[in-house]
PDB file of N, CA and C in Angstrom:
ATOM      1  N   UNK A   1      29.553 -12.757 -13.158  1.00  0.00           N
ATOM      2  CA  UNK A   1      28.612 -12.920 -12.066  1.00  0.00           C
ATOM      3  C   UNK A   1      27.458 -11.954 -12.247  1.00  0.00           C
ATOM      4  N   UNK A   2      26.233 -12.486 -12.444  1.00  0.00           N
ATOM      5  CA  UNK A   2      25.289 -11.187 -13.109  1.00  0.00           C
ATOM      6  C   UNK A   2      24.720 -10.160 -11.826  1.00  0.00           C
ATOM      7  N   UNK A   3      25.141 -11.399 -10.602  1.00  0.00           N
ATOM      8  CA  UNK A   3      24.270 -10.699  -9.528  1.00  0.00           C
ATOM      9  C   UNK A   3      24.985  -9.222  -8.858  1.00  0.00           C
ATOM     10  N   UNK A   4      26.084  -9.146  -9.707  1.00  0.00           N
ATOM     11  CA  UNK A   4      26.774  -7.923  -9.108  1.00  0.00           C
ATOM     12  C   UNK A   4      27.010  -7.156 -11.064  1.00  0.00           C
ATOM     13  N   UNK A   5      26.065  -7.442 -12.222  1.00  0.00           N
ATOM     14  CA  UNK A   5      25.839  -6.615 -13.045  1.00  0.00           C
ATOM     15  C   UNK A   5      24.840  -6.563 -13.578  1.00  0.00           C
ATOM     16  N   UNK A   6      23.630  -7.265 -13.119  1.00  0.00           N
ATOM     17  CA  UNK A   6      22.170  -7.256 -14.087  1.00  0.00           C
ATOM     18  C   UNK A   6      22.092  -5.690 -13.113  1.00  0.00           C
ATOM     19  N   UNK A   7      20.958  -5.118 -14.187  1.00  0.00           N
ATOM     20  CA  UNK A   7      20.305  -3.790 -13.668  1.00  0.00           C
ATOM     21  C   UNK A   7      19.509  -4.008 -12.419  1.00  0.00           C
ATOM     22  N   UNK A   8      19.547  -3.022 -11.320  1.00  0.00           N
ATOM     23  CA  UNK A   8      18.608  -2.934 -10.537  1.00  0.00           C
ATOM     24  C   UNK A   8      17.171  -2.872 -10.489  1.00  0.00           C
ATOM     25  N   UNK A   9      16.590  -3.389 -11.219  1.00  0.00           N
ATOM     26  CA  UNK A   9      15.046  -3.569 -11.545  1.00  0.00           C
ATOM     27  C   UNK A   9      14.408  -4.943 -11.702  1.00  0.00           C
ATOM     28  N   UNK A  10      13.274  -5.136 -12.415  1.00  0.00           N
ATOM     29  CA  UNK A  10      12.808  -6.011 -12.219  1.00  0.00           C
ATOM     30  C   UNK A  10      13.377  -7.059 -13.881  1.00  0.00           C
ATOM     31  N   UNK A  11      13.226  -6.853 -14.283  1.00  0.00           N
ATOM     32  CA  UNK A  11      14.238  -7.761 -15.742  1.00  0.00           C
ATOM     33  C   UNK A  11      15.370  -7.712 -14.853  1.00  0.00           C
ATOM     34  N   UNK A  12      16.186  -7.081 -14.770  1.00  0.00           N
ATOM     35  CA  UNK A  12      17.965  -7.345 -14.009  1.00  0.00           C
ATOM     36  C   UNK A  12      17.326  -8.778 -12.952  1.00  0.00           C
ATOM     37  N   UNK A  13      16.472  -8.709 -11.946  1.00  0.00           N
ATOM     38  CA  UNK A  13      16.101  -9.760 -10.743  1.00  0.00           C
ATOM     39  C   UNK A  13      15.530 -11.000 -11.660  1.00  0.00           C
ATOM     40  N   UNK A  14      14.767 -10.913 -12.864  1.00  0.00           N
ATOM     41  CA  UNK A  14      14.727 -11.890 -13.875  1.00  0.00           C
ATOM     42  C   UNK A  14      15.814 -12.330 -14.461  1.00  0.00           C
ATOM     43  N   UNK A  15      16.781 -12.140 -15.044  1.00  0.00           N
ATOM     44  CA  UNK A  15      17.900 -12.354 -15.191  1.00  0.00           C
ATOM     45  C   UNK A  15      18.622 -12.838 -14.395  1.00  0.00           C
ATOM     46  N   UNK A  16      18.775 -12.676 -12.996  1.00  0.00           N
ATOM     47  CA  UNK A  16      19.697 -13.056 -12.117  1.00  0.00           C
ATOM     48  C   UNK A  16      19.354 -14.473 -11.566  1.00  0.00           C
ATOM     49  N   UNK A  17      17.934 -14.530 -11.810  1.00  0.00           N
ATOM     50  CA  UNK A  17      17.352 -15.760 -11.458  1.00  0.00           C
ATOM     51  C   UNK A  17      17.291 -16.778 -12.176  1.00  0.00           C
ATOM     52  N   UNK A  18      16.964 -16.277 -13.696  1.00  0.00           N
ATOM     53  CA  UNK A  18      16.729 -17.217 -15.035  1.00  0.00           C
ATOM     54  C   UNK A  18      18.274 -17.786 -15.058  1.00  0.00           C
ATOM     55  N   UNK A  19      18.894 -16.916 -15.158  1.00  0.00           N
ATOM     56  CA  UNK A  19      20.406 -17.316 -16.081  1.00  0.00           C
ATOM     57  C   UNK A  19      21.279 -18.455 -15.214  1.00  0.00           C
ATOM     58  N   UNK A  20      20.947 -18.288 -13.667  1.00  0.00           N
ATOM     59  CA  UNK A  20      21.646 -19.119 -12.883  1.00  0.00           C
ATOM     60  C   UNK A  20      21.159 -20.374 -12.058  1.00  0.00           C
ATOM     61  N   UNK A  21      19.777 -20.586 -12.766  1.00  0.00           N
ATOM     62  CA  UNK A  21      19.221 -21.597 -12.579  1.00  0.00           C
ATOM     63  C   UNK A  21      18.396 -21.435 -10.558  1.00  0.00           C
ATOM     64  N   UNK A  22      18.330 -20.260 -10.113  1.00  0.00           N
ATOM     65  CA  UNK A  22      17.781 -19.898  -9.152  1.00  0.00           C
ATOM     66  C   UNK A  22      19.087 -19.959  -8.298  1.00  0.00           C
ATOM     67  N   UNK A  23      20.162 -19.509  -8.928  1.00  0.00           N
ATOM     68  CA  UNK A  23      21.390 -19.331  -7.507  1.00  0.00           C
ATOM     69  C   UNK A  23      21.248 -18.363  -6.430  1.00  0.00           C
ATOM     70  N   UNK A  24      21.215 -18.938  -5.224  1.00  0.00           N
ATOM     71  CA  UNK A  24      21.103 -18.354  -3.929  1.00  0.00           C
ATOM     72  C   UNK A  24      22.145 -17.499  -4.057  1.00  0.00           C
ATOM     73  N   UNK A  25      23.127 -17.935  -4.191  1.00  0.00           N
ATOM     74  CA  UNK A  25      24.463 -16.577  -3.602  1.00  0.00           C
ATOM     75  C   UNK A  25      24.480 -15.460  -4.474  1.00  0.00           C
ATOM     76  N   UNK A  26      23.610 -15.957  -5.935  1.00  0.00           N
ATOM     77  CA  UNK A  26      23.858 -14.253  -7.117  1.00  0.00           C
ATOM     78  C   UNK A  26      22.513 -13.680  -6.941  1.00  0.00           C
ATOM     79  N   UNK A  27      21.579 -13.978  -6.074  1.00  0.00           N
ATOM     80  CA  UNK A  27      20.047 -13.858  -5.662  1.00  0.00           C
ATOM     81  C   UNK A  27      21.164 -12.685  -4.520  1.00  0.00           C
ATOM     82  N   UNK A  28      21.451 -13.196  -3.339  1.00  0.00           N
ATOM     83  CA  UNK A  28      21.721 -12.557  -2.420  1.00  0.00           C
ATOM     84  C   UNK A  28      23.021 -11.143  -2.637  1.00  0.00           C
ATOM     85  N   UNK A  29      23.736 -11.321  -3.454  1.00  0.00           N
ATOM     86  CA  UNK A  29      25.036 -10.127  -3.835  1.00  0.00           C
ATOM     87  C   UNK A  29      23.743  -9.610  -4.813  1.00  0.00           C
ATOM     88  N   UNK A  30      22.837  -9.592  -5.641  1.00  0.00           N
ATOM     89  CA  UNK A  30      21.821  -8.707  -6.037  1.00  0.00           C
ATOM     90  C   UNK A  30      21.098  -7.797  -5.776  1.00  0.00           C
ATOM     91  N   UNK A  31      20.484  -8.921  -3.919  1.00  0.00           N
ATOM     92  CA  UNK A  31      19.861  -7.711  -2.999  1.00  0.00           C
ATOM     93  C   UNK A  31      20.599  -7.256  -2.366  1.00  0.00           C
ATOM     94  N   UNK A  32      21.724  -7.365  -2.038  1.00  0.00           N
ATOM     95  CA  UNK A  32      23.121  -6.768  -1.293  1.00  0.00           C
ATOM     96  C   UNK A  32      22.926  -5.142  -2.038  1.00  0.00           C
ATOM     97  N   UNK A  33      22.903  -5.312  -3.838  1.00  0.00           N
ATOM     98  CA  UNK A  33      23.493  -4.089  -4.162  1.00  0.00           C
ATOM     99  C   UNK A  33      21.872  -3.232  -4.416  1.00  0.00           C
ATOM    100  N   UNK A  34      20.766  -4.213  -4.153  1.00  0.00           N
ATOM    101  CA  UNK A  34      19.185  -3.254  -4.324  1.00  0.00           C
ATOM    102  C   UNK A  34      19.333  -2.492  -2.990  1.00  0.00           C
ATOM    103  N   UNK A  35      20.046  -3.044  -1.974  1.00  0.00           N
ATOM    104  CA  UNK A  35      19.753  -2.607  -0.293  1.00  0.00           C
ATOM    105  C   UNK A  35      20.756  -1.230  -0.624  1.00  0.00           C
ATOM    106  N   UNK A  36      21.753  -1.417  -1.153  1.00  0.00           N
ATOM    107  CA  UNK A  36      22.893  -0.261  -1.652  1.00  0.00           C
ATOM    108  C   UNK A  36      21.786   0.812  -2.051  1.00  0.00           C
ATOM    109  N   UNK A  37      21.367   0.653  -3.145  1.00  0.00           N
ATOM    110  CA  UNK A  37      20.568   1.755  -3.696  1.00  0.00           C
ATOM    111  C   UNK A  37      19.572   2.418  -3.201  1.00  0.00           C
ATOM    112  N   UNK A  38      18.794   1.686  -2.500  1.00  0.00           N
ATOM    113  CA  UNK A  38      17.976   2.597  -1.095  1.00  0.00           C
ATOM    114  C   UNK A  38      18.212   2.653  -0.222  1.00  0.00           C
ATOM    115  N   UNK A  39      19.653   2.498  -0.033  1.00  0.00           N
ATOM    116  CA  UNK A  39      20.421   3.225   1.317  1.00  0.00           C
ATOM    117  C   UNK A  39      20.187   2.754   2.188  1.00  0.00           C
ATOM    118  N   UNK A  40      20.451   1.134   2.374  1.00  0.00           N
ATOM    119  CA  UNK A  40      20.337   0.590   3.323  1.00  0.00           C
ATOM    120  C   UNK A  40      21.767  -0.169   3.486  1.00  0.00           C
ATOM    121  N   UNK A  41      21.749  -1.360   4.477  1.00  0.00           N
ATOM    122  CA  UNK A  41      22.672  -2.138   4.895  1.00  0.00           C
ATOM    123  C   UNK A  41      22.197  -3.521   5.636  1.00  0.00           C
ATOM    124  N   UNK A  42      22.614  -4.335   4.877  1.00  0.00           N
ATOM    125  CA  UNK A  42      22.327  -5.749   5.782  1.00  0.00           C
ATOM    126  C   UNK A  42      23.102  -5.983   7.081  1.00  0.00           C
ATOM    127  N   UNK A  43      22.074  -5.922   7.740  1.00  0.00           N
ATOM    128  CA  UNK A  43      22.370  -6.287   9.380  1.00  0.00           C
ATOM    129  C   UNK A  43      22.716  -7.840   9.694  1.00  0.00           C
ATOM    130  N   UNK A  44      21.858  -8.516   9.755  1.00  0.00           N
ATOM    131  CA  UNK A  44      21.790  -9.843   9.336  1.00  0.00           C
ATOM    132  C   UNK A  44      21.787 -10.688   8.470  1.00  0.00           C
ATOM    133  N   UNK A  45      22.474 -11.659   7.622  1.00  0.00           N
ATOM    134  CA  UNK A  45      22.694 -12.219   6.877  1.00  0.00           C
ATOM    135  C   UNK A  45      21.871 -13.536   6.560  1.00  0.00           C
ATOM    136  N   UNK A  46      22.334 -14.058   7.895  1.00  0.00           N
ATOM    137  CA  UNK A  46      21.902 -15.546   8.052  1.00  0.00           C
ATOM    138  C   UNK A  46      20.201 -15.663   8.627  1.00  0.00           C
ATOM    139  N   UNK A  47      19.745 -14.762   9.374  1.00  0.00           N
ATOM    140  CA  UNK A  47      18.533 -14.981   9.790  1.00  0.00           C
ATOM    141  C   UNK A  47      17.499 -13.756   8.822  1.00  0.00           C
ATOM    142  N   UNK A  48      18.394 -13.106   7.772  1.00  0.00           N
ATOM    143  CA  UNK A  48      17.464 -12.075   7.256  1.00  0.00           C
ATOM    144  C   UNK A  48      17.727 -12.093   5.759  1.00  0.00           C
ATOM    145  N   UNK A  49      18.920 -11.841   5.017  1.00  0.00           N
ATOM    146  CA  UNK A  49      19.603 -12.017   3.847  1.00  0.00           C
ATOM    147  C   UNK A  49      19.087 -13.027   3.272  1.00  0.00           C
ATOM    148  N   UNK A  50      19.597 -14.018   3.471  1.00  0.00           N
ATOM    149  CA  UNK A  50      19.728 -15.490   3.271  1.00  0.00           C
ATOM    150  C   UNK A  50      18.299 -16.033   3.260  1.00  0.00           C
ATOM    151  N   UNK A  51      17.615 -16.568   4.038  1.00  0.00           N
ATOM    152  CA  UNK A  51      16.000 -16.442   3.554  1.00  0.00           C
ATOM    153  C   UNK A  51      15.016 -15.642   2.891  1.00  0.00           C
ATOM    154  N   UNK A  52      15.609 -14.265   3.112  1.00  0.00           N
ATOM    155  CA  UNK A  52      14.465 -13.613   2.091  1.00  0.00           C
ATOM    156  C   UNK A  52      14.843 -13.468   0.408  1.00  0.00           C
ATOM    157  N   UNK A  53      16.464 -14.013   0.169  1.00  0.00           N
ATOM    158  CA  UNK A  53      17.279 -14.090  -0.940  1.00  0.00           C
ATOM    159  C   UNK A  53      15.862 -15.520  -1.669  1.00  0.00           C
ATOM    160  N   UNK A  54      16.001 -16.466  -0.566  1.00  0.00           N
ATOM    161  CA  UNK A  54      15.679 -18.066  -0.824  1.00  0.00           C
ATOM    162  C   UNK A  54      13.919 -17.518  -1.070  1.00  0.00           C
ATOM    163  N   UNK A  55      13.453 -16.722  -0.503  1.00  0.00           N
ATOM    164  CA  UNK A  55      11.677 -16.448  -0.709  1.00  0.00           C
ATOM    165  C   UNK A  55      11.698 -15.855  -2.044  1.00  0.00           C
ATOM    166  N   UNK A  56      12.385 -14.963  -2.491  1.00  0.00           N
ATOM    167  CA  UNK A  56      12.537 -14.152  -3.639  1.00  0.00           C
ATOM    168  C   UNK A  56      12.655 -14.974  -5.327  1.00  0.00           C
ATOM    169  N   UNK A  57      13.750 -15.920  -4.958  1.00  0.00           N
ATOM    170  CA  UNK A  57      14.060 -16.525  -5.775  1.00  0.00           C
ATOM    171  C   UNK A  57      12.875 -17.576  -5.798  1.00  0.00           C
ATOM    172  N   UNK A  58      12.273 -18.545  -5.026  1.00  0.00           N
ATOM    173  CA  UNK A  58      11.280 -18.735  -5.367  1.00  0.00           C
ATOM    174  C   UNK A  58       9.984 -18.083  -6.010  1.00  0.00           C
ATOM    175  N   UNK A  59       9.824 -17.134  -5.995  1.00  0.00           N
ATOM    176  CA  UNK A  59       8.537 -16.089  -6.093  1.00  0.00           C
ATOM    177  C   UNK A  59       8.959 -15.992  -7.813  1.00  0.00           C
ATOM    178  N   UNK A  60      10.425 -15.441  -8.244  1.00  0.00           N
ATOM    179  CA  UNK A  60      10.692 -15.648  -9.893  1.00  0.00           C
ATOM    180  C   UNK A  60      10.504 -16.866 -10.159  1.00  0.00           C
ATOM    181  N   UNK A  61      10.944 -17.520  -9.576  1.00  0.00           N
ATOM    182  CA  UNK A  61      11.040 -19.331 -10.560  1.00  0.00           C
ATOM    183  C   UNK A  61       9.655 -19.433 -10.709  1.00  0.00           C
ATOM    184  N   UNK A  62       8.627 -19.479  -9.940  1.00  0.00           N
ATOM    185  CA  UNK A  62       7.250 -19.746 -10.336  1.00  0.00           C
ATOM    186  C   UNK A  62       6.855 -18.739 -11.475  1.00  0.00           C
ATOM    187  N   UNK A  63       7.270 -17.699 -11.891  1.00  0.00           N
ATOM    188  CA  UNK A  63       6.706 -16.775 -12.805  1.00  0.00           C
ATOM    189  C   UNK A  63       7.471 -17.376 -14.437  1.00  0.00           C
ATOM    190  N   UNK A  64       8.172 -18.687 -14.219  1.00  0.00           N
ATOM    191  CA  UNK A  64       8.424 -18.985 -15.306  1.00  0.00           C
ATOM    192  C   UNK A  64       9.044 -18.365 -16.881  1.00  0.00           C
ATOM    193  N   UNK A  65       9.820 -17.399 -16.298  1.00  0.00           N
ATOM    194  CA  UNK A  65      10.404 -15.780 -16.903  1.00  0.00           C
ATOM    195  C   UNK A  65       9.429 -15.412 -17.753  1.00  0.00           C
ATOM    196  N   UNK A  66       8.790 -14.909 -17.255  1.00  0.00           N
ATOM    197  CA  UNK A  66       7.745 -13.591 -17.821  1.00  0.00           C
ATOM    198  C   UNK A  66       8.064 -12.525 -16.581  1.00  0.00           C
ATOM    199  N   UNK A  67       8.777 -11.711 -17.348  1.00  0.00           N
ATOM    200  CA  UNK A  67       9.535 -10.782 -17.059  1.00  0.00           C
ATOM    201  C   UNK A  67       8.235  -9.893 -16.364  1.00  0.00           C
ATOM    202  N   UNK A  68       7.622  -9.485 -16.980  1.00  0.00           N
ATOM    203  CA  UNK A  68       5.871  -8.704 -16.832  1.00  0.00           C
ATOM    204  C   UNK A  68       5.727  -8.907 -15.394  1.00  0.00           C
ATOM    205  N   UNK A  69       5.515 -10.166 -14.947  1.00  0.00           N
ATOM    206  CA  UNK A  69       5.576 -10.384 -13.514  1.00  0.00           C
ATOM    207  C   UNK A  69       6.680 -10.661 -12.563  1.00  0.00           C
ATOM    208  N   UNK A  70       7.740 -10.564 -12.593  1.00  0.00           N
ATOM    209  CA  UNK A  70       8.886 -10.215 -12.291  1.00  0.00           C
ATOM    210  C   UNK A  70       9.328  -8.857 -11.818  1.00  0.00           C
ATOM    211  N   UNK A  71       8.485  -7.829 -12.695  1.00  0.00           N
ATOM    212  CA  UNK A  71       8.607  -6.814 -12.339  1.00  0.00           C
ATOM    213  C   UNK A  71       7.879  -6.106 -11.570  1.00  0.00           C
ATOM    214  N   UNK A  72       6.872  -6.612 -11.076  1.00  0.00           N
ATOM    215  CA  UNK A  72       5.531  -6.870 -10.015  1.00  0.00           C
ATOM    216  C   UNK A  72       6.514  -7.379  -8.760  1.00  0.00           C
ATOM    217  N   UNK A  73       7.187  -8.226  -9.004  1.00  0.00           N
ATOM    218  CA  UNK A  73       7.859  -8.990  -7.740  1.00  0.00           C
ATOM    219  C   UNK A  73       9.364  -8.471  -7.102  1.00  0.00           C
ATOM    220  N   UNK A  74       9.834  -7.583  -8.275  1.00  0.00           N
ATOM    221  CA  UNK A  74      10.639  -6.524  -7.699  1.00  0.00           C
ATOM    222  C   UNK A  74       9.810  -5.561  -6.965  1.00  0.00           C
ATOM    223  N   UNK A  75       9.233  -4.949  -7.646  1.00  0.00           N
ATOM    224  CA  UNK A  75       8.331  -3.727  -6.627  1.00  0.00           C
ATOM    225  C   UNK A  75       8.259  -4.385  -5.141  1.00  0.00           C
ATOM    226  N   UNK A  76       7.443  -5.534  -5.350  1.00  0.00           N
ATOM    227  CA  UNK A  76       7.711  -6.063  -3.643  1.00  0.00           C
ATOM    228  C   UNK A  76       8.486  -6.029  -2.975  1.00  0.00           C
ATOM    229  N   UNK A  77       9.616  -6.851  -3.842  1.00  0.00           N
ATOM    230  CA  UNK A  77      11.048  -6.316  -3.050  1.00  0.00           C
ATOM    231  C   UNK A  77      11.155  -5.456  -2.540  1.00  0.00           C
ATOM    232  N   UNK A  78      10.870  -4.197  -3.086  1.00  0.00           N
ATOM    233  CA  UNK A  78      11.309  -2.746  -2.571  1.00  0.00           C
ATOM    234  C   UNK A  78      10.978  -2.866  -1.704  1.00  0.00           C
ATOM    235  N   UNK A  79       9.532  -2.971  -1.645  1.00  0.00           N
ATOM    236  CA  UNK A  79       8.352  -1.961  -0.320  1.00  0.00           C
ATOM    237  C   UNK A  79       8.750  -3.184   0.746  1.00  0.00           C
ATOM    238  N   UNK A  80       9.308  -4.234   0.575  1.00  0.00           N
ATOM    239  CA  UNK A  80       9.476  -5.552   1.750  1.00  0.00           C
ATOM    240  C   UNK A  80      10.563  -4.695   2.160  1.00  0.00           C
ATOM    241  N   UNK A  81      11.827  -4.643   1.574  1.00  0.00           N
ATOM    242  CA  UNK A  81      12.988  -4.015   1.881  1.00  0.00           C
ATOM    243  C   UNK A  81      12.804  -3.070   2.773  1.00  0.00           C
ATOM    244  N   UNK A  82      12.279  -1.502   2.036  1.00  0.00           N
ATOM    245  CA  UNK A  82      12.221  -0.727   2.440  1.00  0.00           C
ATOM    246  C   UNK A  82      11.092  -0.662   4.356  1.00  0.00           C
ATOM    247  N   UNK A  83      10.231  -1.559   4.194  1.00  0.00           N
ATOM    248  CA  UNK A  83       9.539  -1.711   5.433  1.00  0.00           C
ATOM    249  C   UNK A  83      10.464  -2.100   6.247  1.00  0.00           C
ATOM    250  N   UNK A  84      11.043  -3.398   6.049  1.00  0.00           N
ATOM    251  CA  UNK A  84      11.975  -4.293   6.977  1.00  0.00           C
ATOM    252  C   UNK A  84      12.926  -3.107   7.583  1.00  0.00           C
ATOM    253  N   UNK A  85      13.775  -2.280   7.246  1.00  0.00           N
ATOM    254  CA  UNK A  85      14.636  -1.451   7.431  1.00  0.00           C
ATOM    255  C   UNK A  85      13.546  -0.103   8.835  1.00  0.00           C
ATOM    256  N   UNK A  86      12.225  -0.280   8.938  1.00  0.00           N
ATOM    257  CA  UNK A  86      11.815   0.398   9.502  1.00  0.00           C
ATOM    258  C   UNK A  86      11.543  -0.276  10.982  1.00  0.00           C
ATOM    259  N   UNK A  87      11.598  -1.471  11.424  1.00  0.00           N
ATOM    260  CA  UNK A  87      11.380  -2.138  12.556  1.00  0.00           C
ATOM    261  C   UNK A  87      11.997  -1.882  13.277  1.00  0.00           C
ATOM    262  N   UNK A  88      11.853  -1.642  14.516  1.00  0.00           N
ATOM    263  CA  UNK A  88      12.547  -1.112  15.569  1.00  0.00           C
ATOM    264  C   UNK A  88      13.338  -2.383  16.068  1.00  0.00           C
ATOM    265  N   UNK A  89      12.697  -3.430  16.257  1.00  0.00           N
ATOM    266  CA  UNK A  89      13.457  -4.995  16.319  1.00  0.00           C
ATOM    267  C   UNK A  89      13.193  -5.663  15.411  1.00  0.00           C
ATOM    268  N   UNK A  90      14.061  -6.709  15.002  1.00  0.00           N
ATOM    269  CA  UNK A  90      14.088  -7.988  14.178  1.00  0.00           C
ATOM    270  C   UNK A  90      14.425  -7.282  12.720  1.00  0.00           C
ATOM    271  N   UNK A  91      14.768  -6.472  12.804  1.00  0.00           N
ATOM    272  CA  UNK A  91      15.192  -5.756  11.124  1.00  0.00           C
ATOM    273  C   UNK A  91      16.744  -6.577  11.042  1.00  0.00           C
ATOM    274  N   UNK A  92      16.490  -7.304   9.445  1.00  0.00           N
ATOM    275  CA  UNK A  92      18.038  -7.550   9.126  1.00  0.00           C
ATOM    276  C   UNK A  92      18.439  -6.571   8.022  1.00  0.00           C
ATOM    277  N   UNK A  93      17.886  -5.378   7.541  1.00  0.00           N
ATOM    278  CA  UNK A  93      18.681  -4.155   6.977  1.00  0.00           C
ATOM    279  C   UNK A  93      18.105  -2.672   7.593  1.00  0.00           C
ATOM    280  N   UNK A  94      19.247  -1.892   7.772  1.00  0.00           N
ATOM    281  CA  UNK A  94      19.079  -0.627   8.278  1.00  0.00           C
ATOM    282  C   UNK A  94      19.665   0.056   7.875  1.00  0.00           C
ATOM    283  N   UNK A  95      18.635   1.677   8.126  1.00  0.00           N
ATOM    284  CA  UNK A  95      19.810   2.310   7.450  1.00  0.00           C
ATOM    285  C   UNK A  95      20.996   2.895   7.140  1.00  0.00           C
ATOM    286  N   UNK A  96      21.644   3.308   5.988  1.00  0.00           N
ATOM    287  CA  UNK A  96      23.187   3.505   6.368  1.00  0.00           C
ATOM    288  C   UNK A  96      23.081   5.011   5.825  1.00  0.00           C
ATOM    289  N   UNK A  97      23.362   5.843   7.340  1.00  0.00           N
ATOM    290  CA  UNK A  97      23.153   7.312   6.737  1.00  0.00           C
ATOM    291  C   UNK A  97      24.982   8.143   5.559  1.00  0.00           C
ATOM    292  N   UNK A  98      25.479   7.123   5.474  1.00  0.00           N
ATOM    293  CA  UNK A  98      27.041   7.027   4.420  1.00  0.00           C
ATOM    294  C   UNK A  98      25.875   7.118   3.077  1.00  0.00           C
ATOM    295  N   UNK A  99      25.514   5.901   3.214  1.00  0.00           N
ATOM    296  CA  UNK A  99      25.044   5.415   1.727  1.00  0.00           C
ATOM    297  C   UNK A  99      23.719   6.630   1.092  1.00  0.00           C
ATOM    298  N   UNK A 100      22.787   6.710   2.166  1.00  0.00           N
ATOM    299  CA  UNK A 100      21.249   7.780   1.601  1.00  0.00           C
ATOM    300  C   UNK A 100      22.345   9.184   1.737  1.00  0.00           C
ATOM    301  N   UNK A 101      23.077   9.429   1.944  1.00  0.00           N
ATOM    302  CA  UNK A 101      23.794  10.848   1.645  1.00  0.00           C
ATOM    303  C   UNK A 101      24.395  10.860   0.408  1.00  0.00           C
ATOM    304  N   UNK A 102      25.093   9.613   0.256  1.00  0.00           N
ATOM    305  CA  UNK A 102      25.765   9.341  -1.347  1.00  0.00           C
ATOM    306  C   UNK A 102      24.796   9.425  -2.254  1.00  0.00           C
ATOM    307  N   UNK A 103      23.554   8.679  -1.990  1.00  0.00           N
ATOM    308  CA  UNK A 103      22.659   8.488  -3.026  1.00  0.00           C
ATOM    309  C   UNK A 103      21.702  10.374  -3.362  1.00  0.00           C
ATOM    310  N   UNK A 104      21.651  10.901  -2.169  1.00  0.00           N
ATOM    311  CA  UNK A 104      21.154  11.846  -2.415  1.00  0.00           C
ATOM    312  C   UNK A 104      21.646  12.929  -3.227  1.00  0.00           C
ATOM    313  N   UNK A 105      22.517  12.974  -3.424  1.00  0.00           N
ATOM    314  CA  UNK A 105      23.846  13.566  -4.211  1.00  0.00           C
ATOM    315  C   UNK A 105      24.255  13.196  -5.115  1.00  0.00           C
ATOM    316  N   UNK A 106      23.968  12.300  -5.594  1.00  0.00           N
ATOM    317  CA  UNK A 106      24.185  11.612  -7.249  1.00  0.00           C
ATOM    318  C   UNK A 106      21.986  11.978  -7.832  1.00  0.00           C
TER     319      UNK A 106
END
């Protein structure tokens, strides 16, 4: 399942997309483990996960694996991620002060 071993970057999110023909569920256990790494947590699945998994994976398939821009479209990821997690309402990830303590320490 690559979406729980491609690298956290932007080739790993090329990969996860190319290899599985744009699979939603290895799109979504991908950003499951990007939300891990900046110390977050999915709140919502179905109204937050799950569509922005389905926006993402579209955004690679049009880049036609050229990785080059892929890695442009991870960065987004981040700063989308990382914003979303700052909304006082309608955030489907927040943060998990377990996880930014683990991470701060490794």
């Amino acid at each position: 399942r690559v979406g729980q071993t491609a690298g956290l970057d932007g080739a790993g999110l090329a990969s996860v997309v190319n290899s599985t023909n744009g699979s939603q569920s290895e799109a979504e256990t991908f950003l499951r483990r990007v939300a891990d790494m900046l110390g977050l947590r999915v709140a919502n699945e179905e109204q937050g996960l799950k569509p922005f998994a389905g926006q993402v994976v579209h955004a690679v398939q049009t880049q036609h694996g050229v990785v080059a821009e892929v890695i442009k479209i991870f960065a987004q990821v981040e700063a989308a991620m990382k914003q979303n997690s700052q909304l006082q309402a309608g955030a489907w990830l927040v943060p998990d002060p377990a996880k930014q303590a683990a991470h701060a320490k490794a």
